[in-house]
Protein backbone atom coordinates (compact mmCIF):
# COMPACT_ATOMS: atom_id res chain seq x y z
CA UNK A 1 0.00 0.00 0.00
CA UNK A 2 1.53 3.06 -0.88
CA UNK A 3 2.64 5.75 1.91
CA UNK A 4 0.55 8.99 2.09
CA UNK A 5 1.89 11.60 4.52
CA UNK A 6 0.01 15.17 4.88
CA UNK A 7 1.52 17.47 7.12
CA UNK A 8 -0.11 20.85 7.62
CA UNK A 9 1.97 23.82 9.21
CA UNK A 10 0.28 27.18 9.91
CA UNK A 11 3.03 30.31 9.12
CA UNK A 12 2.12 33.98 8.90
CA UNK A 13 2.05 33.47 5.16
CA UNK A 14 -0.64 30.09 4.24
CA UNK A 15 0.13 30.31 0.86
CA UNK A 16 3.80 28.33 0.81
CA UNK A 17 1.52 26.19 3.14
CA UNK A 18 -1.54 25.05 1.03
CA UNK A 19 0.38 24.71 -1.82
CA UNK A 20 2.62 21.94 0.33
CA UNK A 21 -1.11 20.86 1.28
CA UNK A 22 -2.27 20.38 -2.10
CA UNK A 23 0.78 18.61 -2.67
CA UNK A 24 0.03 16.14 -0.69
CA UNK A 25 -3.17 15.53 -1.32
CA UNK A 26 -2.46 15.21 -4.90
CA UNK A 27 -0.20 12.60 -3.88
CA UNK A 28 -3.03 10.86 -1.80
CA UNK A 29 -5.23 10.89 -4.40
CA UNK A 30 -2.57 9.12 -6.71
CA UNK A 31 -1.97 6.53 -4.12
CA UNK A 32 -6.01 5.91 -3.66
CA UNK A 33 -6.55 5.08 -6.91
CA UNK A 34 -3.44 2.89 -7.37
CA UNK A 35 -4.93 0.94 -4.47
CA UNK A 36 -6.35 -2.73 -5.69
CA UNK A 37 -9.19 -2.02 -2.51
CA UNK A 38 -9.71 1.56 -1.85
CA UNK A 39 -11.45 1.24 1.04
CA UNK A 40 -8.73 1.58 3.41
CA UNK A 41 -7.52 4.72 1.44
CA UNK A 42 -10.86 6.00 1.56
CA UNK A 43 -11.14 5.50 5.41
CA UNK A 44 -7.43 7.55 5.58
CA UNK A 45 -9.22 10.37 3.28
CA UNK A 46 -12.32 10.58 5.31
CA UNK A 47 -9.74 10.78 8.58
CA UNK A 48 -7.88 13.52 7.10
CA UNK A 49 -11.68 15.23 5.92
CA UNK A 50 -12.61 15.12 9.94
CA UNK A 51 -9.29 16.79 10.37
CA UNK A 52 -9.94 19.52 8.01
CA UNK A 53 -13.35 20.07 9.59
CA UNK A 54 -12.15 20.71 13.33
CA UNK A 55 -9.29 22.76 12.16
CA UNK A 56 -11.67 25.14 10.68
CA UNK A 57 -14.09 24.85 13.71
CA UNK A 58 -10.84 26.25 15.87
CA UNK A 59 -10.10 28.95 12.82
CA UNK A 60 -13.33 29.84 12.92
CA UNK A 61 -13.34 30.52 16.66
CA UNK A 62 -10.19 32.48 16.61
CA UNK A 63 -11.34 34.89 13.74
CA UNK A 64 -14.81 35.18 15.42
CA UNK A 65 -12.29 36.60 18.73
CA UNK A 66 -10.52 38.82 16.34
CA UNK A 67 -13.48 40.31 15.09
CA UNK A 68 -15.38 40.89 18.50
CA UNK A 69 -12.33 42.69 20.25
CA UNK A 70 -12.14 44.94 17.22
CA UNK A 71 -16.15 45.70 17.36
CA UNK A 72 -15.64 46.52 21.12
CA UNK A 73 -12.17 48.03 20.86
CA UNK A 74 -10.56 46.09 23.25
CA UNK A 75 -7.76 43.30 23.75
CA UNK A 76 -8.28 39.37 22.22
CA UNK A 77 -6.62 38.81 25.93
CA UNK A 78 -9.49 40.79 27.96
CA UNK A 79 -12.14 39.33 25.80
CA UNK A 80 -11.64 35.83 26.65
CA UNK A 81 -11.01 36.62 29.99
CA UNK A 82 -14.95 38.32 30.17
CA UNK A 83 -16.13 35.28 28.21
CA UNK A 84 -14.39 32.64 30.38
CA UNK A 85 -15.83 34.33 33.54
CA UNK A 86 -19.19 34.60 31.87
CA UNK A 87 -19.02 30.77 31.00
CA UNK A 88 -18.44 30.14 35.04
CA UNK A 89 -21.80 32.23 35.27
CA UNK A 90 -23.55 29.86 32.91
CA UNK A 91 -23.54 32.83 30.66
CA UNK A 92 -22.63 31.73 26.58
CA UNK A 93 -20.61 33.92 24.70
CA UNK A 94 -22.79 35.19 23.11
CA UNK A 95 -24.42 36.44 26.29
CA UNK A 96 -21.09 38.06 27.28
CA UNK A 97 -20.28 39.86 23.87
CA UNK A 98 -23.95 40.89 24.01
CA UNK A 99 -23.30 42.47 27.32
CA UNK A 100 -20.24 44.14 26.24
CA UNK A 101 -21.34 45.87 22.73
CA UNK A 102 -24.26 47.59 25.34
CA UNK A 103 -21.64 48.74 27.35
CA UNK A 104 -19.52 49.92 24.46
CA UNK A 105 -22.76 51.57 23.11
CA UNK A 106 -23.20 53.46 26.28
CA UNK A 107 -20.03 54.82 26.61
CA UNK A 108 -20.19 56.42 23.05
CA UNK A 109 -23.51 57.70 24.68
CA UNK A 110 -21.91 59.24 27.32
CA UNK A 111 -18.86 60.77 25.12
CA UNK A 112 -22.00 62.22 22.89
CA UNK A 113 -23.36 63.70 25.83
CA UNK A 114 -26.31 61.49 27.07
CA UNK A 115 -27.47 62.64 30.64
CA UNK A 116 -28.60 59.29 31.80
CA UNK A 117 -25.30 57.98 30.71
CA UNK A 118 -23.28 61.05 32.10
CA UNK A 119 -25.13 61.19 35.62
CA UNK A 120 -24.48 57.51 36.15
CA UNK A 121 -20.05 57.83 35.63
CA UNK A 122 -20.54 60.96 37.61
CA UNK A 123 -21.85 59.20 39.99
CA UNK A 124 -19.44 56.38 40.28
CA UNK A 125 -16.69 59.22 39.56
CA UNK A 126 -15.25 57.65 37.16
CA UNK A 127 -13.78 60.66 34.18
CA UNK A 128 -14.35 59.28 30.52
CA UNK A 129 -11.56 61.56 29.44
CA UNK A 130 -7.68 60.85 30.58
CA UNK A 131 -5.86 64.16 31.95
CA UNK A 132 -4.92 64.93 28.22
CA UNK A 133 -8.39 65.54 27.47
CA UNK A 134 -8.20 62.51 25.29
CA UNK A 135 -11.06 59.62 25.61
CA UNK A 136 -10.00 56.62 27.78
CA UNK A 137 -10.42 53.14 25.85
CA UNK A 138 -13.09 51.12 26.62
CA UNK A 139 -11.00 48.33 28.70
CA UNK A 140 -9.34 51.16 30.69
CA UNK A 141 -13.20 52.47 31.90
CA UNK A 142 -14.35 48.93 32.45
CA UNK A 143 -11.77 48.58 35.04
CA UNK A 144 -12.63 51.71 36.84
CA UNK A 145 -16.16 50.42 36.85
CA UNK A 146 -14.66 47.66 38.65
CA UNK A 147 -13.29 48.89 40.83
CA UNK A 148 -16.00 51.09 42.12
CA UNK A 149 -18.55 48.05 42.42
CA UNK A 150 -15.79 46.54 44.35
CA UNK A 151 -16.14 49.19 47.03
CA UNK A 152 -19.78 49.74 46.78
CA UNK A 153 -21.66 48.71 49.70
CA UNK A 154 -25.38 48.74 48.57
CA UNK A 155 -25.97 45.83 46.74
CA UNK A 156 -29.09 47.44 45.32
CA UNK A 157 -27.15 50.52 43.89
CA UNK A 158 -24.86 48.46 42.58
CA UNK A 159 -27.19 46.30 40.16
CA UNK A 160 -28.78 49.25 39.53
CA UNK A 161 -25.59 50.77 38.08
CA UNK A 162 -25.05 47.74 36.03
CA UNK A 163 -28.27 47.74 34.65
CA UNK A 164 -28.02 51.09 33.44
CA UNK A 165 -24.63 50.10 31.77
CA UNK A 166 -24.84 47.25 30.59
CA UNK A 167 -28.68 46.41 30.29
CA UNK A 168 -30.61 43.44 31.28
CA UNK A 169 -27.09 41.46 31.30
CA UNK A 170 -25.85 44.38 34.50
CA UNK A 171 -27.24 41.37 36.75
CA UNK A 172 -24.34 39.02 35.51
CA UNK A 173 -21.34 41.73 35.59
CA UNK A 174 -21.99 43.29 38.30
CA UNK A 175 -20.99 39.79 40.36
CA UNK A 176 -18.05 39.63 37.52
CA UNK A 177 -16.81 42.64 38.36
CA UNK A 178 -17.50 42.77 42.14
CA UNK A 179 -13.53 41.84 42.76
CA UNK A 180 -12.48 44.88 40.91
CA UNK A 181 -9.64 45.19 38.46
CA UNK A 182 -7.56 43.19 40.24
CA UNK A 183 -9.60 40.46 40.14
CA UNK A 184 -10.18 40.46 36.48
CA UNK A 185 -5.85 40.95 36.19
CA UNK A 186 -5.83 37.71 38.50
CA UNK A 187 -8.40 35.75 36.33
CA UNK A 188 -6.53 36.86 33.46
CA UNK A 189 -2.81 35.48 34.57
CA UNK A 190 -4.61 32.50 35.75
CA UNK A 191 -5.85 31.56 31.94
CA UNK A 192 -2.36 32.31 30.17
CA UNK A 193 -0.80 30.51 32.81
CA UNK A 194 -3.20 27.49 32.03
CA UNK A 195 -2.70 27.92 28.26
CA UNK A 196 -6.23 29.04 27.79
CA UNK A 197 -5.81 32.14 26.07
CA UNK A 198 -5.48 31.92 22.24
CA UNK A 199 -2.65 33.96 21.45
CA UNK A 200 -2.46 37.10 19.95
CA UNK A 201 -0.89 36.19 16.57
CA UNK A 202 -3.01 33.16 15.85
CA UNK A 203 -5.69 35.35 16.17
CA UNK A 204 -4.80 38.09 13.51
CA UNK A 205 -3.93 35.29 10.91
CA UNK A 206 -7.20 32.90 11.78
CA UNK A 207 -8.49 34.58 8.81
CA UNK A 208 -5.17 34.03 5.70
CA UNK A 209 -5.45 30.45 7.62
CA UNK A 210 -9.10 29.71 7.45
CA UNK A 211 -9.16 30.94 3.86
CA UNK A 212 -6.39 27.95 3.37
CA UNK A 213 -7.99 25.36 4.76
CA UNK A 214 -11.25 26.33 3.01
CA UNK A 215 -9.25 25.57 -0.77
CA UNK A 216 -7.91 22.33 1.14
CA UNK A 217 -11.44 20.89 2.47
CA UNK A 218 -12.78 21.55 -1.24
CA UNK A 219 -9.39 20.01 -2.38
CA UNK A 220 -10.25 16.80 -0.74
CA UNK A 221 -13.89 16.46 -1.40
CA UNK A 222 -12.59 16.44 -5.05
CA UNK A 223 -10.53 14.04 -4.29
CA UNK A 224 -13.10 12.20 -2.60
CA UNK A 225 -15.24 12.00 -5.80
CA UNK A 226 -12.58 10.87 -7.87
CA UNK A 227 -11.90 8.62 -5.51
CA UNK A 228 -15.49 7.24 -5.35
CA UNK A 229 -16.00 7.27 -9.18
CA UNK A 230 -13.20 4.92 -9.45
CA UNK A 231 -14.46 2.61 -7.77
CA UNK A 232 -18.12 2.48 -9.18
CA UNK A 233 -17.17 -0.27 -11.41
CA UNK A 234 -16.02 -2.67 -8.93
CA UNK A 235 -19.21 -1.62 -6.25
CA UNK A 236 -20.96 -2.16 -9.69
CA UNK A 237 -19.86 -6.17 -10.10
């Protein structure tokens, strides 16, 4: 039986890559149909077909991180970190990114001059503007909201804060955010020390990489058919 080896390496550039890919599945595809019984090569293809799928199940999460931290302007790093917290809540990420995107929403509010929006940083004292007169990014203000729910001592006026920030969700962050900035810093560390923050990189180039594996899966469900055609005439007899 001849040997079929696909090896798939993800670089900043996926086109050197796929082409390596295609290779090799070129080469599989020569080796099925040499094959007296292709079933076992068709059991390797539909292996390397599951593999295919998953890897653009995990691409497909990365680029989906990518896109939300850009939407909410703020770090890959700190949106996991609200979406693994959220998950401990029994919250889904969508729940979480929900949340967020109201709070985001506010806070351009607020920086267009919205009273109810204005009143309620006043109140917590929290300045959307740094001392340059410049507006504070988004993860910056969430962790002065923190913070303040952290030394709030009226439950009551505390979910009534979040509600008015972050909508009908306020009832899940204001628990999440309860242990301040620190906390979330702490719950951070404690997922890249774990490994379960997708790094930084990976994320930007989910999308040249999910592109590649895209031409690949439709690479070997060609292959697949050829595969299958040749052996009609035998299933046939």
């Amino acid at each position: 039986m001849p040997a079929t080896n696909i090896k798939i390496t993800a670089t900043d550039k996926t086109k050197a890559a796929f082409n390596s890919v295609r290779s090799s599945v070129k080469g599989l595809s020569a080796g099925l149909l040499s094959l007296q019984g292709a079933l076992g090569g068709l059991s390797l293809l539909f292996a390397v077909r599951a593999l295919v799928k998953f890897s653009k199940s995990s691409l497909e999460v990365a680029d989906g991180i990518g896109k939300m931290s850009d939407r909410l302007n703020i770090t890959t790093t700190a949106l996991q970190t609200f979406r693994f917290a959220g998950e401990q809540a029994g919250e889904s990420f969508e729940s979480m990114d929900n949340n967020l995107v109201k709070f985001v929403r506010n806070l351009g509010d607020g920086q267009k001059g919205v009273t109810t929006i204005i009143d309620e940083f006043e109140r917590l004292n929290i300045e959307l503007k740094d001392q340059n007169g410049n507006w504070k990014d988004h993860e910056a203000v969430l962790n002065e909201v923190a913070d303040r729910y952290k030394t709030m001592k009226d439950p009551a006026d505390k979910l009534s804060s979040a509600m008015t920030l972050f909508g009908r969700g306020g009832r899940v962050m204001v628990n999440m955010l309860s242990s301040g900035s620190e906390g979330l810093a702490e719950l951070r560390q404690e997922l890249v020390d774990s490994g379960g923050i997708i790094r930084e990189s990976l994320i930007r180039n989910s999308e040249d990489a999910n592109d590649a594996v895209n031409k690949l899966s439709h690479t070997i469900q060609t292959t697949f058919m050829h595969a299958l055609s040749d052996m009609a005439p035998s299933i046939e007899t």
